[in-house]
C-alpha atoms as a PDB file:
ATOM      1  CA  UNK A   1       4.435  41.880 122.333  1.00  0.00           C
ATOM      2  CA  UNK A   2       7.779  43.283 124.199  1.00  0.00           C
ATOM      3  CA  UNK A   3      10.353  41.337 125.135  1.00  0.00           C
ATOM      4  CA  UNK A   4      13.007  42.443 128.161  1.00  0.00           C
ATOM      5  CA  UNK A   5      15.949  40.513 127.949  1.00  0.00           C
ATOM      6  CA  UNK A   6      18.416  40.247 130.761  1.00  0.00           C
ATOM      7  CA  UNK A   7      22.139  39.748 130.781  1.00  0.00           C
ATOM      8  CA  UNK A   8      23.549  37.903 133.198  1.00  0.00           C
ATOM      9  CA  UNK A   9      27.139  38.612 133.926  1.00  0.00           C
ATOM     10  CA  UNK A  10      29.517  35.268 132.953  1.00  0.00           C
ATOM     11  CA  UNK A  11      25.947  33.988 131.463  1.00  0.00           C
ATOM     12  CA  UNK A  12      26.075  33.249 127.388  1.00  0.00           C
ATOM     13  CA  UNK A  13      22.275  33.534 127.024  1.00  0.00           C
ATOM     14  CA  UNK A  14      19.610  35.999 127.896  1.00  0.00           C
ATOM     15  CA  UNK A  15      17.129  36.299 130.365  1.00  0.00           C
ATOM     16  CA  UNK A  16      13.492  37.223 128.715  1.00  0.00           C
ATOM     17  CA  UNK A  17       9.800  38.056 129.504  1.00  0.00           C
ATOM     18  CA  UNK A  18       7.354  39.441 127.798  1.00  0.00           C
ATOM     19  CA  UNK A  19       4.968  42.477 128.347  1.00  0.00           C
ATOM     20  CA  UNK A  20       1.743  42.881 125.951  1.00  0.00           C
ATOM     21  CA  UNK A  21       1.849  46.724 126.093  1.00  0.00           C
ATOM     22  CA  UNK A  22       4.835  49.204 125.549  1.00  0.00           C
ATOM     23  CA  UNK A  23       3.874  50.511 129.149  1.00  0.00           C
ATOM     24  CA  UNK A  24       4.087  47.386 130.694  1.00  0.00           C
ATOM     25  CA  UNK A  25       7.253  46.890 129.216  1.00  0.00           C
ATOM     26  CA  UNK A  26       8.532  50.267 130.557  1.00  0.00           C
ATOM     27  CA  UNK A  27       7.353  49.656 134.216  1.00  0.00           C
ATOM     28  CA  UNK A  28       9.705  46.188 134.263  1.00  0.00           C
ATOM     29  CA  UNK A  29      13.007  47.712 132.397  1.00  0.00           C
ATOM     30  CA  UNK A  30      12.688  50.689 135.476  1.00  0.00           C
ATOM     31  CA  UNK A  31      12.082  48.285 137.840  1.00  0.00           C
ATOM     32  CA  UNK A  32      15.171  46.408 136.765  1.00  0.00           C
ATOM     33  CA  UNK A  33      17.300  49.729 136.946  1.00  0.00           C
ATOM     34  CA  UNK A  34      16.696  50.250 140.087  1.00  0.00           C
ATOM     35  CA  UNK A  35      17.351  47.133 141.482  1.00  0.00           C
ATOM     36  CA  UNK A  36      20.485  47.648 139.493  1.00  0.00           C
ATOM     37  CA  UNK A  37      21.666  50.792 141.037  1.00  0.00           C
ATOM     38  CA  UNK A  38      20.455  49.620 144.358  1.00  0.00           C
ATOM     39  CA  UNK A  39      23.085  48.977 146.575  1.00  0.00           C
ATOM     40  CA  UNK A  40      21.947  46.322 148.534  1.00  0.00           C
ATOM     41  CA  UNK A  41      21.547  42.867 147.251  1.00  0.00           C
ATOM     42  CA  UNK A  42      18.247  41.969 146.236  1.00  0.00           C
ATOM     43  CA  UNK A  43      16.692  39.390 144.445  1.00  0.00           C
ATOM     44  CA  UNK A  44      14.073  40.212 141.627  1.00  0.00           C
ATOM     45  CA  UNK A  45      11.755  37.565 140.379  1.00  0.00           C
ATOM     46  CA  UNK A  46       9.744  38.286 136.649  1.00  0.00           C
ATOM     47  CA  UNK A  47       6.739  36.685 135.412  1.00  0.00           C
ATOM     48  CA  UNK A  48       6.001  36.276 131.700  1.00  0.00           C
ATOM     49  CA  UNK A  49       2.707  37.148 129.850  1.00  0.00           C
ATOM     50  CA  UNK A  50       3.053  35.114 126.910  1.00  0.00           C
ATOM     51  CA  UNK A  51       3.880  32.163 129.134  1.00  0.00           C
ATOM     52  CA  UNK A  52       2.004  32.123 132.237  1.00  0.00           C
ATOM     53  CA  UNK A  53       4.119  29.932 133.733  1.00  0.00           C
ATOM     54  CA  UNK A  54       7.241  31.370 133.455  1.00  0.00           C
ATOM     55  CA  UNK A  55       9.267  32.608 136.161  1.00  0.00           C
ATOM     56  CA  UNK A  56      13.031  34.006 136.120  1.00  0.00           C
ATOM     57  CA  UNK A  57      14.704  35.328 139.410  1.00  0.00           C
ATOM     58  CA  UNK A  58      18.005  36.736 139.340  1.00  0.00           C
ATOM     59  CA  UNK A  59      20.776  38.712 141.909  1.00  0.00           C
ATOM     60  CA  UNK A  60      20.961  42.322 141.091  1.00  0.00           C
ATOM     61  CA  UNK A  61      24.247  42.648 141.313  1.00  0.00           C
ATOM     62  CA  UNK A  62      24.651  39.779 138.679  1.00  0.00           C
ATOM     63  CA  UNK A  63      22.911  41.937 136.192  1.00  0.00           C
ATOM     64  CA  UNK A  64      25.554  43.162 132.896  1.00  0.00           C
ATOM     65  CA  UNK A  65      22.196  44.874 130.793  1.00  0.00           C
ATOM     66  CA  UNK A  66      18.892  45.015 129.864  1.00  0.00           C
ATOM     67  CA  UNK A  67      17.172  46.353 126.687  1.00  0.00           C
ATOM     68  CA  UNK A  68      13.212  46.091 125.796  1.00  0.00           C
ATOM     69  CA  UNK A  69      12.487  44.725 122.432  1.00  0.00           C
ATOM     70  CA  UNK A  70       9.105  44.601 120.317  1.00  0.00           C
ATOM     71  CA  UNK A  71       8.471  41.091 119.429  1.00  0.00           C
ATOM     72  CA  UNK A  72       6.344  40.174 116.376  1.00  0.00           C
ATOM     73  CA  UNK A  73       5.979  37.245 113.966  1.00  0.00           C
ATOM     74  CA  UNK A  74       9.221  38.728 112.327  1.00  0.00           C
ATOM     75  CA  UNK A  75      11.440  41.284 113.028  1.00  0.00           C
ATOM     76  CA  UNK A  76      10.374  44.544 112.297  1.00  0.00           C
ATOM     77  CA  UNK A  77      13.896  45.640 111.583  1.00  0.00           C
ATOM     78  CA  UNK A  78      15.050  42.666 109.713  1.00  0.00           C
ATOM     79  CA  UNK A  79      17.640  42.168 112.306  1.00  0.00           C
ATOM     80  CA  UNK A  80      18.552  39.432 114.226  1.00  0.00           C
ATOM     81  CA  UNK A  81      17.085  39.384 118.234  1.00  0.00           C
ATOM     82  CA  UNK A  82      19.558  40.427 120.975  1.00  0.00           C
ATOM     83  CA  UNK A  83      22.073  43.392 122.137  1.00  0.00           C
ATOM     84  CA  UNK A  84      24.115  42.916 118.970  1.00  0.00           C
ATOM     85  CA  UNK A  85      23.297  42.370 115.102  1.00  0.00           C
ATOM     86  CA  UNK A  86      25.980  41.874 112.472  1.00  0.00           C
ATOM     87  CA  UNK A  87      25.726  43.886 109.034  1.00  0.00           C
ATOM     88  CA  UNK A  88      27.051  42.590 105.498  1.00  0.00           C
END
């Protein structure tokens, strides 16, 4: 499972959905940067395919980042989720 998170500018938290393939994945961080460098304002809605039900929707101009992350059981890196991980 892939997880893109979303950060929202003067948000704390992240934005996620899930994609079940690396491909998948791909197509929605694109489609994200390019609603990004659009100039217009758009909204863009994502669905989630872990969680059927799950719908986000967010400005594009209120977008800070967006990274892709694979999502197992436990982290493959032995780092903590998110855009920053402290070391000891």
């Amino acid at each position: 499972m892939f997880t893109i998170d979303i950060i929202v500018k003067y948000t704390p938290v992240s934005l996620s959905v899930e994609r079940k393939t690396l491909e998948e994945a791909e197509a929605v961080y694109q489609s994200v940067l390019e609603a990004v460098r659009s100039d217009s304002s758009r909204l863009i809605e994502l669905t989630c395919e872990k969680i059927p039900d799950k719908k986000v929707a967010v400005l594009n101009h209120e977008i800070a980042a967006v990274q892709i992350s694979q999502k197992s059981g436990a982290t493959a890196t032995g780092r903590a989720p998110g855009f920053v991980a402290l070391t000891s």
